[in-house]
C-alpha atoms as a PDB file:
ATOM      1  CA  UNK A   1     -24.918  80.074  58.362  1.00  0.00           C
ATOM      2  CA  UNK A   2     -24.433  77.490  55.497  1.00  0.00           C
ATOM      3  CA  UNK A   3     -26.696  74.567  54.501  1.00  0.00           C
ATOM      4  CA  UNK A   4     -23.466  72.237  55.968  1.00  0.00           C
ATOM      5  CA  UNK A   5     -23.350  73.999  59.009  1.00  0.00           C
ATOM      6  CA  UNK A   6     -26.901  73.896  59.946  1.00  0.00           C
ATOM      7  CA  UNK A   7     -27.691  70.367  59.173  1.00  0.00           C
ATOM      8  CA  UNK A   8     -24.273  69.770  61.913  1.00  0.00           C
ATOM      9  CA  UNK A   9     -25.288  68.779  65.723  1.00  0.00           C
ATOM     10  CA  UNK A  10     -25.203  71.539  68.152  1.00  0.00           C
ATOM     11  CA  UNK A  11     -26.441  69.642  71.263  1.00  0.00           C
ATOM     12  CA  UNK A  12     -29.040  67.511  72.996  1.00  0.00           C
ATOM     13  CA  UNK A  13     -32.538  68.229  73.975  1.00  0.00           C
ATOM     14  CA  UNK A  14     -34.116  66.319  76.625  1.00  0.00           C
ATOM     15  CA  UNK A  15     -37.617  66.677  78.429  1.00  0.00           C
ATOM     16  CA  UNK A  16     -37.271  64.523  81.810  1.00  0.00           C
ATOM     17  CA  UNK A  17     -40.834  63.860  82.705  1.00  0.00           C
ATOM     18  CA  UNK A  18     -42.107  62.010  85.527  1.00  0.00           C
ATOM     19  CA  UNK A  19     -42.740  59.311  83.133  1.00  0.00           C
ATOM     20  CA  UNK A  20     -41.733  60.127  80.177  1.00  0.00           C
ATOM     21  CA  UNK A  21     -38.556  60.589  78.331  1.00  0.00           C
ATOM     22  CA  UNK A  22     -37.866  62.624  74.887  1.00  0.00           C
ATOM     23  CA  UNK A  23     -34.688  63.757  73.519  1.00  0.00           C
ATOM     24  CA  UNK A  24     -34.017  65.443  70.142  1.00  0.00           C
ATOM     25  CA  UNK A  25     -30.390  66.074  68.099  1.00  0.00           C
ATOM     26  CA  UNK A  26     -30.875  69.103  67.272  1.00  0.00           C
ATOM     27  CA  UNK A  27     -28.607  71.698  64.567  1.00  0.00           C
ATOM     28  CA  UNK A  28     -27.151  75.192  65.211  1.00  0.00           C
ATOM     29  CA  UNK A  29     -30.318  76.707  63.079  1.00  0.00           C
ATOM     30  CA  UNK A  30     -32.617  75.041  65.811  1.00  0.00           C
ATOM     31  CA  UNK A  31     -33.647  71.975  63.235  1.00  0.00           C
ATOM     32  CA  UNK A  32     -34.428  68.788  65.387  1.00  0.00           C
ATOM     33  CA  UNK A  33     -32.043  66.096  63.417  1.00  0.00           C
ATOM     34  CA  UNK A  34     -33.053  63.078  64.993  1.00  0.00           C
ATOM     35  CA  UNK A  35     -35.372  62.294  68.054  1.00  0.00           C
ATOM     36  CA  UNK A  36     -35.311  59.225  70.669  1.00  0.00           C
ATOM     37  CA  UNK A  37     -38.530  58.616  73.634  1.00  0.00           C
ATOM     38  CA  UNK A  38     -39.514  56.004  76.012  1.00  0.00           C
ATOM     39  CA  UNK A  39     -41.059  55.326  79.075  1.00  0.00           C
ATOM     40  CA  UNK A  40     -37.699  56.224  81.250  1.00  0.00           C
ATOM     41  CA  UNK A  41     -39.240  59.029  83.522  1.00  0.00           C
ATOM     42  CA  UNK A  42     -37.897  60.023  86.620  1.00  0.00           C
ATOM     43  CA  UNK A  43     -39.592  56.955  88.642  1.00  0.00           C
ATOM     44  CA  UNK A  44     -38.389  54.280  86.508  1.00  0.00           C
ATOM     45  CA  UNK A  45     -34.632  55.807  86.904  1.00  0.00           C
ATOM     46  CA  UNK A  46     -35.340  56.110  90.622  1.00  0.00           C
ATOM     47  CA  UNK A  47     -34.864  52.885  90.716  1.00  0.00           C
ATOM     48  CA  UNK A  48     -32.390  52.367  87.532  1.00  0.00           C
ATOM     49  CA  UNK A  49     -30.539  55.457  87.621  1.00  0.00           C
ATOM     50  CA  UNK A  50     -30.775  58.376  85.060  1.00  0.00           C
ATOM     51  CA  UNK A  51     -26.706  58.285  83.441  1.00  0.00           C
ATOM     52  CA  UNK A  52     -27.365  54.646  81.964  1.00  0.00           C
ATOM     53  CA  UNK A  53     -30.874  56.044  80.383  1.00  0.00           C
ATOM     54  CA  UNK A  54     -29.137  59.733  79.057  1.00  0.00           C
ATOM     55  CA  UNK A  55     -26.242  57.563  77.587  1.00  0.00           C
ATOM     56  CA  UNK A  56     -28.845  54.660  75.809  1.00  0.00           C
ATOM     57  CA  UNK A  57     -30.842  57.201  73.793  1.00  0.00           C
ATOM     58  CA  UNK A  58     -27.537  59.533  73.290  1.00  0.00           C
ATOM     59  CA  UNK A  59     -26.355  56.468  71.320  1.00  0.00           C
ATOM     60  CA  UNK A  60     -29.830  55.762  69.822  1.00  0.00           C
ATOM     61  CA  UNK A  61     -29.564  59.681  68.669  1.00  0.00           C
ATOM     62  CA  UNK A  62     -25.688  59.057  67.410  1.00  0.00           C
ATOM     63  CA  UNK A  63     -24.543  61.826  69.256  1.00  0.00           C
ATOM     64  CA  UNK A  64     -21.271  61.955  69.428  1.00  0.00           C
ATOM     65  CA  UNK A  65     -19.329  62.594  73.095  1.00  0.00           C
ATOM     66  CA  UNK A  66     -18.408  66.240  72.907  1.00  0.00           C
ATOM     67  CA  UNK A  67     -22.044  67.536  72.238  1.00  0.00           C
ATOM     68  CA  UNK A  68     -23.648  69.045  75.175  1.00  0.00           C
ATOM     69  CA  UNK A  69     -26.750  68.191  76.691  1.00  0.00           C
ATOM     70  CA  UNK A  70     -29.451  70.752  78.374  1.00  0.00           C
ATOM     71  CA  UNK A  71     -32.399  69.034  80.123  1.00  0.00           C
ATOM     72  CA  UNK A  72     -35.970  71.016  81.385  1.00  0.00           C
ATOM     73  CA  UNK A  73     -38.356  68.538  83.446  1.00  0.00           C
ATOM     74  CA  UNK A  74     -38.233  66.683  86.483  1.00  0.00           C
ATOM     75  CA  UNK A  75     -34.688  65.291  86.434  1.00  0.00           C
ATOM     76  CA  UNK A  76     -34.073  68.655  88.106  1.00  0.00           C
ATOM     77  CA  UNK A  77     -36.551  67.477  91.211  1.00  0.00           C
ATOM     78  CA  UNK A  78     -35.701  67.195  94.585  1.00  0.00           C
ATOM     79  CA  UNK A  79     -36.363  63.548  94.035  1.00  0.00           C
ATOM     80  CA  UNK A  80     -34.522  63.205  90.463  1.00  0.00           C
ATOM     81  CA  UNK A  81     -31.150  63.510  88.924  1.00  0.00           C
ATOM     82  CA  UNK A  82     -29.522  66.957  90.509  1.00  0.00           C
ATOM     83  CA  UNK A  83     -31.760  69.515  91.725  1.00  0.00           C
ATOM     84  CA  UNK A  84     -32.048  72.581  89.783  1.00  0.00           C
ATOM     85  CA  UNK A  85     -33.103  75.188  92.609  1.00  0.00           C
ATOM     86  CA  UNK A  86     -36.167  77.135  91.516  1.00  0.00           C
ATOM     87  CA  UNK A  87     -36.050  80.635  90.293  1.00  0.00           C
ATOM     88  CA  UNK A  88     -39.019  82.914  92.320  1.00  0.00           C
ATOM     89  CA  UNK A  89     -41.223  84.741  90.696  1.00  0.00           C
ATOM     90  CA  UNK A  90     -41.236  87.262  89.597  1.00  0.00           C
ATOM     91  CA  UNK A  91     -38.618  86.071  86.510  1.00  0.00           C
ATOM     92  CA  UNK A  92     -38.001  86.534  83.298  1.00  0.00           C
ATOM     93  CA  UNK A  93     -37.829  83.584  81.070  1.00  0.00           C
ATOM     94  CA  UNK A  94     -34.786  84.627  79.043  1.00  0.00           C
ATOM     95  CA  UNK A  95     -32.696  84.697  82.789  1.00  0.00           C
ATOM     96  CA  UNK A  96     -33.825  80.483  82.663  1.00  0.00           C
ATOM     97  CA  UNK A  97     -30.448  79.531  81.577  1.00  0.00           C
ATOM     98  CA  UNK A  98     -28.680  81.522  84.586  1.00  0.00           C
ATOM     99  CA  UNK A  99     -29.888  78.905  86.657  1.00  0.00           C
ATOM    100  CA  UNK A 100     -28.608  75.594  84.816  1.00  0.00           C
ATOM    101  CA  UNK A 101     -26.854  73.452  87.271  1.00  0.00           C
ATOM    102  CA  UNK A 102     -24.298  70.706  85.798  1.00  0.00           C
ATOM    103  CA  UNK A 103     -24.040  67.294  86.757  1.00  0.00           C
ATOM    104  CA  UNK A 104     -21.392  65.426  87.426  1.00  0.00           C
ATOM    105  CA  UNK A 105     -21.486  63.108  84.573  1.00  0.00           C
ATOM    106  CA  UNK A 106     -19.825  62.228  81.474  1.00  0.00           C
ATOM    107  CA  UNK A 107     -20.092  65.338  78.973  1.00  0.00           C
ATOM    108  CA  UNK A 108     -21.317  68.179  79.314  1.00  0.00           C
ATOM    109  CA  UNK A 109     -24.768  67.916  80.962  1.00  0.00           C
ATOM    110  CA  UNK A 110     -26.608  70.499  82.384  1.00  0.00           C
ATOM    111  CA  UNK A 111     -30.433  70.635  83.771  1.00  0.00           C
ATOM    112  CA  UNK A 112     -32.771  74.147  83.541  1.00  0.00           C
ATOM    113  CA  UNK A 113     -34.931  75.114  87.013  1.00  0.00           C
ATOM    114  CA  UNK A 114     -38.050  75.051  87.459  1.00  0.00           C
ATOM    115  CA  UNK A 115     -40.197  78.269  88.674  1.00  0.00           C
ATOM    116  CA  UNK A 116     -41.380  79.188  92.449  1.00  0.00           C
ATOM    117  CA  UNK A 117     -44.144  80.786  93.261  1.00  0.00           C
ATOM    118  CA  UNK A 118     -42.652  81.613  97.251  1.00  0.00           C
ATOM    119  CA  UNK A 119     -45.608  83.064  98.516  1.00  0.00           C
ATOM    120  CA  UNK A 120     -47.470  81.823 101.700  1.00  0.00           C
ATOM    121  CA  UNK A 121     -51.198  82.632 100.436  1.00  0.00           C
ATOM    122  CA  UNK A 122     -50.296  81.186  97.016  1.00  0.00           C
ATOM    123  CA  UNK A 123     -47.590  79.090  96.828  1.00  0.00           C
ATOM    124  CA  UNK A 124     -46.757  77.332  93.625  1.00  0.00           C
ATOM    125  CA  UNK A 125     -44.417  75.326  91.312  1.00  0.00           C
ATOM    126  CA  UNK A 126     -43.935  74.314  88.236  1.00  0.00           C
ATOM    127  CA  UNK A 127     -40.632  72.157  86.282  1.00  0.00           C
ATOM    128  CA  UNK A 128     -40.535  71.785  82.571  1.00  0.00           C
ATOM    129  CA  UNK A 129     -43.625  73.966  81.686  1.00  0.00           C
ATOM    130  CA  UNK A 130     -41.184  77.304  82.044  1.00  0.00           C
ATOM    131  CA  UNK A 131     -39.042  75.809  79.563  1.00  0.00           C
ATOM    132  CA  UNK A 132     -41.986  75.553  77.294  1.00  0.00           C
ATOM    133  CA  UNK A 133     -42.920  79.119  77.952  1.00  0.00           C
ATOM    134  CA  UNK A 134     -39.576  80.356  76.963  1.00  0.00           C
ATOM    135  CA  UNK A 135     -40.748  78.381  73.807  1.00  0.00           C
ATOM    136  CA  UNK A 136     -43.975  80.430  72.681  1.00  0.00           C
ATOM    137  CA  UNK A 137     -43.152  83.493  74.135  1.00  0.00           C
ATOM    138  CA  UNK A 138     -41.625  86.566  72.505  1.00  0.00           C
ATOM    139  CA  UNK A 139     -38.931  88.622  74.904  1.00  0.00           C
ATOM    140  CA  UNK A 140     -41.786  91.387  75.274  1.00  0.00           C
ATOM    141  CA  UNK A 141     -45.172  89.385  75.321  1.00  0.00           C
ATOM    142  CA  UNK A 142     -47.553  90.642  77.890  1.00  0.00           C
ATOM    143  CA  UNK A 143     -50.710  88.036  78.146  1.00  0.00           C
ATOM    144  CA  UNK A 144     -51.971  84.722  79.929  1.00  0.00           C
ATOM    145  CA  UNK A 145     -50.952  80.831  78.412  1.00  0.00           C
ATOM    146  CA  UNK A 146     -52.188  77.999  79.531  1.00  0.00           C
ATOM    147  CA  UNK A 147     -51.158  74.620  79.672  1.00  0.00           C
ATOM    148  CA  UNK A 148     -53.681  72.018  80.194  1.00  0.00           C
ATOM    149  CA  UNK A 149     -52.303  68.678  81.774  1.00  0.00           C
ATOM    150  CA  UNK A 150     -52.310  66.211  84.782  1.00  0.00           C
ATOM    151  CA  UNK A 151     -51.798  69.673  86.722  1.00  0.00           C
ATOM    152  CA  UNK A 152     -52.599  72.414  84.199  1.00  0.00           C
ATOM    153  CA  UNK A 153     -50.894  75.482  84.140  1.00  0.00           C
ATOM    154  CA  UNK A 154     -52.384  79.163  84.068  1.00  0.00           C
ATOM    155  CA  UNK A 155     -49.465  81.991  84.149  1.00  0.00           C
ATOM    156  CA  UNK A 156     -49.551  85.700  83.337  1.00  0.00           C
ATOM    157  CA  UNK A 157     -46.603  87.033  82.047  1.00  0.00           C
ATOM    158  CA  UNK A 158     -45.717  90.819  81.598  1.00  0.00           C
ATOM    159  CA  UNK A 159     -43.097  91.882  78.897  1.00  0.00           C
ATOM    160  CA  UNK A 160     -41.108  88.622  79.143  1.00  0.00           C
ATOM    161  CA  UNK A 161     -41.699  87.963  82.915  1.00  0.00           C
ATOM    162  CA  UNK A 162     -43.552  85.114  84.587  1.00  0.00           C
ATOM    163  CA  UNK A 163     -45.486  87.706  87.551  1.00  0.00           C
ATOM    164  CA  UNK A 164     -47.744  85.055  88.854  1.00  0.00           C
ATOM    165  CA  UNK A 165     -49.465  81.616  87.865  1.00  0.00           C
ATOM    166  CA  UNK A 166     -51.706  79.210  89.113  1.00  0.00           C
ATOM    167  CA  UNK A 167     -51.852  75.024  88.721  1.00  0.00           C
ATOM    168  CA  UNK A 168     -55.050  73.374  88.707  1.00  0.00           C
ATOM    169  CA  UNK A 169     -55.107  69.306  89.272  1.00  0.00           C
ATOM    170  CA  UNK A 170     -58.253  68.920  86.535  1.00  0.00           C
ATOM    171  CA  UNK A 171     -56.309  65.568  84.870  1.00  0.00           C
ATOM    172  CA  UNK A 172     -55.396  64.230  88.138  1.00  0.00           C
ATOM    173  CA  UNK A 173     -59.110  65.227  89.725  1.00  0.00           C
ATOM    174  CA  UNK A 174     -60.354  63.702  86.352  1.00  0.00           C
ATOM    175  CA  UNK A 175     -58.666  60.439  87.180  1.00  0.00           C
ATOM    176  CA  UNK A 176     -59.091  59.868  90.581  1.00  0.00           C
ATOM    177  CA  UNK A 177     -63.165  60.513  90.493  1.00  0.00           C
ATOM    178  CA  UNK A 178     -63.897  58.361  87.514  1.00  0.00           C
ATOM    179  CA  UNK A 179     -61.706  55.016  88.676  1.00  0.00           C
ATOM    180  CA  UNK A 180     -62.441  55.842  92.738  1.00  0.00           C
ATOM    181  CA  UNK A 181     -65.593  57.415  93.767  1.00  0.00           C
ATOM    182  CA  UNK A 182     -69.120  57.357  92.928  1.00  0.00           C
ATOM    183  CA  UNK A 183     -69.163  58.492  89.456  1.00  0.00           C
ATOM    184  CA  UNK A 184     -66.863  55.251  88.489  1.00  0.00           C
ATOM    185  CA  UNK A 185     -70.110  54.215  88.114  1.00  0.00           C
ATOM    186  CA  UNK A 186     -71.084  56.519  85.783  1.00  0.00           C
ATOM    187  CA  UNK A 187     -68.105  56.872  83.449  1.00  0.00           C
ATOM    188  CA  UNK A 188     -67.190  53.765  81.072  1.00  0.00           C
ATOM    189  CA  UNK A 189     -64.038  52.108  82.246  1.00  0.00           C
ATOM    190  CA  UNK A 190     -61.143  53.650  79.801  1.00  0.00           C
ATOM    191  CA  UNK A 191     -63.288  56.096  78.059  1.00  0.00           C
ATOM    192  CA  UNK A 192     -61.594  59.678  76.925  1.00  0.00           C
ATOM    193  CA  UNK A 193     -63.622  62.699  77.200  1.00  0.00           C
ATOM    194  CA  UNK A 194     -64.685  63.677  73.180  1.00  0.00           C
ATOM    195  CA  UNK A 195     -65.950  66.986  72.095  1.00  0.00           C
ATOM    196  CA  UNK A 196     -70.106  67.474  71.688  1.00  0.00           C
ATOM    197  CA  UNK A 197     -73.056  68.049  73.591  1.00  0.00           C
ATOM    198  CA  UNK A 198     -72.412  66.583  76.783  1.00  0.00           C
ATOM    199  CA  UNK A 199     -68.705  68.152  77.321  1.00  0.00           C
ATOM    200  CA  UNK A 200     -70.711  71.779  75.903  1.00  0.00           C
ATOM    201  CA  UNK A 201     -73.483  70.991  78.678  1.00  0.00           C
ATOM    202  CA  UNK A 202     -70.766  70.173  81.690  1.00  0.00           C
ATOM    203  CA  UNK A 203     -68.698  73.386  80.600  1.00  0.00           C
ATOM    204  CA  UNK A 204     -71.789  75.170  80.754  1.00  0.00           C
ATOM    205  CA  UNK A 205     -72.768  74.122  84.238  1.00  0.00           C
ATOM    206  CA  UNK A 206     -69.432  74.872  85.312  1.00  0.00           C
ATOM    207  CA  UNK A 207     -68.937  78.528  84.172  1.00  0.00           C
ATOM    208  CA  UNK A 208     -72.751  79.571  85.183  1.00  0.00           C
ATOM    209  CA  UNK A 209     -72.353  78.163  88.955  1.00  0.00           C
ATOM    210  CA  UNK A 210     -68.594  77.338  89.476  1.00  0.00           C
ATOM    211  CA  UNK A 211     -68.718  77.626  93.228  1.00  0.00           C
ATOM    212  CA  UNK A 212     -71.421  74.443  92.557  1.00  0.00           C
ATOM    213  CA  UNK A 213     -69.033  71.804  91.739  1.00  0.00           C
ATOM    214  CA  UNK A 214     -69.343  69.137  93.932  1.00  0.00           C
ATOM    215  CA  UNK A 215     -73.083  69.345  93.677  1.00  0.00           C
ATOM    216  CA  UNK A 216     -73.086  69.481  90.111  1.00  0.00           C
ATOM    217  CA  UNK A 217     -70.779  66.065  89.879  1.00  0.00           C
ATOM    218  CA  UNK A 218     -73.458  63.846  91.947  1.00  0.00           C
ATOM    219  CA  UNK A 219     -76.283  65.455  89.620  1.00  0.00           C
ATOM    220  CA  UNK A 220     -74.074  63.737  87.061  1.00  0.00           C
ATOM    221  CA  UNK A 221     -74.270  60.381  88.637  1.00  0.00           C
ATOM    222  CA  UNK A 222     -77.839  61.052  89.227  1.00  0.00           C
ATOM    223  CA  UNK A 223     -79.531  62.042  85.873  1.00  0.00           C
ATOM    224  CA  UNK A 224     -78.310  59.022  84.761  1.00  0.00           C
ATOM    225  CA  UNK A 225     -80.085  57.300  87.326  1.00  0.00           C
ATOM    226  CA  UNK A 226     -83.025  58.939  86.464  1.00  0.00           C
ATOM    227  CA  UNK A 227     -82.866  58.028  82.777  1.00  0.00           C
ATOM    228  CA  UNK A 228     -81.918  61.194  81.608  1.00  0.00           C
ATOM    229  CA  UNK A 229     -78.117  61.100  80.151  1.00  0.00           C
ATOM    230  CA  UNK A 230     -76.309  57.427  79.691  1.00  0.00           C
ATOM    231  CA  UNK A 231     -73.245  56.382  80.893  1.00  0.00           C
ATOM    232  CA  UNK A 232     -72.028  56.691  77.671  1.00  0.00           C
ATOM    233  CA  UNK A 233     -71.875  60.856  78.122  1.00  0.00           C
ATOM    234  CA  UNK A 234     -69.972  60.604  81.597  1.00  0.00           C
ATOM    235  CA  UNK A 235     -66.951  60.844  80.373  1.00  0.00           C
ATOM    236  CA  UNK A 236     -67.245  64.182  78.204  1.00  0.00           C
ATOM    237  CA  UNK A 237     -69.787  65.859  80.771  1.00  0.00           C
ATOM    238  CA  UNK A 238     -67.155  65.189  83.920  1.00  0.00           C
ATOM    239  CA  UNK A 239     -64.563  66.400  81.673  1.00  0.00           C
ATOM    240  CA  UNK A 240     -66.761  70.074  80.655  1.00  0.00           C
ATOM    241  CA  UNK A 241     -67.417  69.966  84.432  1.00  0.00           C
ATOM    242  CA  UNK A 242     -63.505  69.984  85.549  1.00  0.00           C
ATOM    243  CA  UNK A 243     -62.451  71.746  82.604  1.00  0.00           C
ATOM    244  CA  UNK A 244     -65.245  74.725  83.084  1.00  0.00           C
ATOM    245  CA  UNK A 245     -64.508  74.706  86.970  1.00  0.00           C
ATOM    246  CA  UNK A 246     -60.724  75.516  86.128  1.00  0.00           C
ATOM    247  CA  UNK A 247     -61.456  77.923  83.459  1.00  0.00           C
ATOM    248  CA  UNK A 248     -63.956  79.557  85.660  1.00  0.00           C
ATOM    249  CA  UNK A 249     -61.404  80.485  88.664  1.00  0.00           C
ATOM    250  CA  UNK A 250     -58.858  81.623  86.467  1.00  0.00           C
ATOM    251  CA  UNK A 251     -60.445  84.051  84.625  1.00  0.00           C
ATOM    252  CA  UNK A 252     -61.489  85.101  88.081  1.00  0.00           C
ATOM    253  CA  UNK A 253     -57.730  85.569  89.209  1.00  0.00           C
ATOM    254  CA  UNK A 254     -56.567  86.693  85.546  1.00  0.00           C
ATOM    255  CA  UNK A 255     -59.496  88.010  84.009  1.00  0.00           C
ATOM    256  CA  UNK A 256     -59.800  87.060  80.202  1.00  0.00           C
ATOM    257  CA  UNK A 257     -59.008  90.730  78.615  1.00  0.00           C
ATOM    258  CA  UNK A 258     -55.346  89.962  77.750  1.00  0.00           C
ATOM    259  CA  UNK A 259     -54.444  88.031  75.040  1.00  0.00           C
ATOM    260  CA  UNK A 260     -53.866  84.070  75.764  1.00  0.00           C
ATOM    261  CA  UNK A 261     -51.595  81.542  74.145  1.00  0.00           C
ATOM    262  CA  UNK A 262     -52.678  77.710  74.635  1.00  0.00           C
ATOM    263  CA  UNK A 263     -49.784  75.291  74.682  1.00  0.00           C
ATOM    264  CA  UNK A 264     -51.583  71.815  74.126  1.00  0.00           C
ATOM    265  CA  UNK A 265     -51.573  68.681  71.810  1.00  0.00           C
ATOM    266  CA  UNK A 266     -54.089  66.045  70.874  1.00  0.00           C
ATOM    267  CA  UNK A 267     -57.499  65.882  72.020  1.00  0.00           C
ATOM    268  CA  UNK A 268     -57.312  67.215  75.299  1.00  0.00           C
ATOM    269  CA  UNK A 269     -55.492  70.439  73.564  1.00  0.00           C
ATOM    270  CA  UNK A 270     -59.310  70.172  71.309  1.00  0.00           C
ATOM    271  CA  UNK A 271     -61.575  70.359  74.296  1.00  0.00           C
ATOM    272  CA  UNK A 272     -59.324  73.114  75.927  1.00  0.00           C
ATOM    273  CA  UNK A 273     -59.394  75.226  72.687  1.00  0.00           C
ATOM    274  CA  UNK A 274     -63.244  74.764  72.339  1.00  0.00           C
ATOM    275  CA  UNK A 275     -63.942  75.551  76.578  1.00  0.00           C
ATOM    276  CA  UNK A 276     -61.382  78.816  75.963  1.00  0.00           C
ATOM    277  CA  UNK A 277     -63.493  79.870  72.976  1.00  0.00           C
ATOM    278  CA  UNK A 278     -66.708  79.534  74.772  1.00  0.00           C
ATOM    279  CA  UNK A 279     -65.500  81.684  77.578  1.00  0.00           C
ATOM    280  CA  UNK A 280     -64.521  84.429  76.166  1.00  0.00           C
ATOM    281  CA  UNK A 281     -60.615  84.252  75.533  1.00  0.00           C
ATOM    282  CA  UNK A 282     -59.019  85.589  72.443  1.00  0.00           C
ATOM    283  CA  UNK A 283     -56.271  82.420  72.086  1.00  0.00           C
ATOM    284  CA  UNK A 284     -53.530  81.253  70.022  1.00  0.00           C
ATOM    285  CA  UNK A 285     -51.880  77.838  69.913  1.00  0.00           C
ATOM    286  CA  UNK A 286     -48.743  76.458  70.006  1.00  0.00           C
ATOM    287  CA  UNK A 287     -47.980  72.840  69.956  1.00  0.00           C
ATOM    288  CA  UNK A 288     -46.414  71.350  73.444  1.00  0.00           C
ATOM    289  CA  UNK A 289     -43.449  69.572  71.886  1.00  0.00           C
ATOM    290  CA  UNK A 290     -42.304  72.363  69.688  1.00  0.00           C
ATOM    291  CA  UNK A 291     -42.530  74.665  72.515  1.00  0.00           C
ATOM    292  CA  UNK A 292     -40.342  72.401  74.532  1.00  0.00           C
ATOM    293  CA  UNK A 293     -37.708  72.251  72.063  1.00  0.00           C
ATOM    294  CA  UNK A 294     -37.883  76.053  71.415  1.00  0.00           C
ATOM    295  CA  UNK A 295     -37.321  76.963  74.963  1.00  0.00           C
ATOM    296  CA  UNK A 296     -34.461  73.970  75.095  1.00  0.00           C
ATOM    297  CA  UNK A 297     -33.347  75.741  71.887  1.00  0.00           C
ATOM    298  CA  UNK A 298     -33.252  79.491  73.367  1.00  0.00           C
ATOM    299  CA  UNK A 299     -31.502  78.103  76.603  1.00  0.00           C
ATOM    300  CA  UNK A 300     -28.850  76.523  74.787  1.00  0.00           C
ATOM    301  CA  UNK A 301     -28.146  79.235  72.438  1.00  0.00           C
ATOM    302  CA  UNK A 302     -27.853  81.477  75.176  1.00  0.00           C
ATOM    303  CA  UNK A 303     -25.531  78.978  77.215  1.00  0.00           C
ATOM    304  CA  UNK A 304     -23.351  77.337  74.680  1.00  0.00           C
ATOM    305  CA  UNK A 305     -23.511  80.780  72.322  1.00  0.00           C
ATOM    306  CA  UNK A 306     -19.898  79.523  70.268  1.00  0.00           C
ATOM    307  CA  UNK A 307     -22.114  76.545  68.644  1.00  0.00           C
ATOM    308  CA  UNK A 308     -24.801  78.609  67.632  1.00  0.00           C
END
């Protein structure tokens, strides 16, 4: 491939988030050429409708009319643009671009599924994070990743195939206890959980009793009480708590033998690499944007194979 050809669009990348929206012009080599992101997530365009918000950042990304556009995310929900009926585990995540559906749009636009875990004991789901799997995955990795979030993500994948996974509401759990139940009291309005002693102390508590949870948040609220933490720790230690408490159930379902690949960004990707490394996982990490537009990549290549 010449130096011309890969610095020439090949398509559009787009991750549809609930509330978030990032696109990326990217070349034939996989090189991301120019990038566009707002706040345009599937509940604003709800409301506004998603066409008018694909064709604003096409034009902010100067794409021109004939290049395609593949979307992963949540503009393939029941509730979003065109639903993308879930694959079932298990799957393999080089099959992900099988299941594109297009939309009847200008261009052409199509929209990756999500993954369905169609079991009545454990019944899951998951949109955009398969896409990112596709991303940091090799065709024949065996092993865990994890994706740590508003819902975090634990999957185990054998030789290319998603066999089972497992989502854990630790961001969401994180938010609704410290603006809406006792401990608001105990965690400064705002504050982000850092790395240090108290998120090390809260992990701890969590992995040595995890079945102790609940008691183990009001002794939170109450040390400080008692003069023996500040409010100023609440934060980190309810973070190690949730964090730990996740970690500790699955490496009970997984185990933490196989190899494991975290898929994280920012600080939150720091304490998730530190409460990993404390438990006993042998990790490596990707970065969750660059996995997003590998997987896009991959799809796309596989779907649109003439441009590539």
């Amino acid at each position: 491939m010449s130096a011309a050809n890969a610095a020439t669009p090949a398509f559009v990348a787009v991750d549809w988030g609930t509330s978030s929206f990032r696109a990326w012009l990217m070349a034939a080599d996989g090189t991301e050429l120019a990038e566009s992101r707002g706040g345009e997530g599937m509940l604003h365009c709800a409301t506004s409708g998603f066409a008018p918000v694909l064709r604003d950042h096409l034009g902010k990304l100067g794409a021109s009319a004939d290049l395609p556009v593949l979307i992963c995310g949540m503009a393939g929900a029941r509730q979003g643009w065109v639903e993308a009926p879930y694959l079932h585990t298990p799957t393999r995540l080089d099959a992900l671009h099988a299941g594109a559906v297009s939309v009847e749009t200008d261009g052409d636009v199509r929209i990756l599924p999500g993954l369905a875990q169609a079991r009545s004991h454990q019944p899951d789901v998951m949109r955009g994070e398969e896409t990112q799997l596709l991303g940091v995955t090799e065709s024949d990795f065996s092993g865990l990743v994890c994706i740590p979030g508003t819902h975090s993500k634990w999957i185990r994948i054998d030789a290319g195939a998603v066999i089972d996974f497992a989502t854990y509401m630790t961001g969401e759990l994180f938010a609704v206890i410290s603006q809406h139940s006792i401990l608001m009291h105990a965690v400064e309005p705002g504050a982000a959980a850092e790395d240090g002693a108290p998120f090390r102390a809260g992990l701890a508590s969590a992995l040595g009793a995890p079945t102790a949870l609940t008691n183990a948040l009001f002794r939170l609220r109450a040390a400080q009480l008692l003069g023996f933490s500040q409010r100023a720790d609440g934060a980190a230690h309810l973070s190690g708590l949730l964090i730990g408490s996740e970690i500790a159930d699955a490496r009970a379902q997984f185990g933490d033998h196989l190899p494991l690949r975290l898929i994280g960004a920012g600080r939150l990707g720091s304490l998730y690499r530190e409460a990993l490394v404390a438990s006993g996982f042998n990790l490596s990490e990707c970065d969750a944007e660059q996995a997003s537009r590998r997987g896009l990549f991959k799809a796309a290549r596989q779907i649109w194979g003439a441009r590539f």
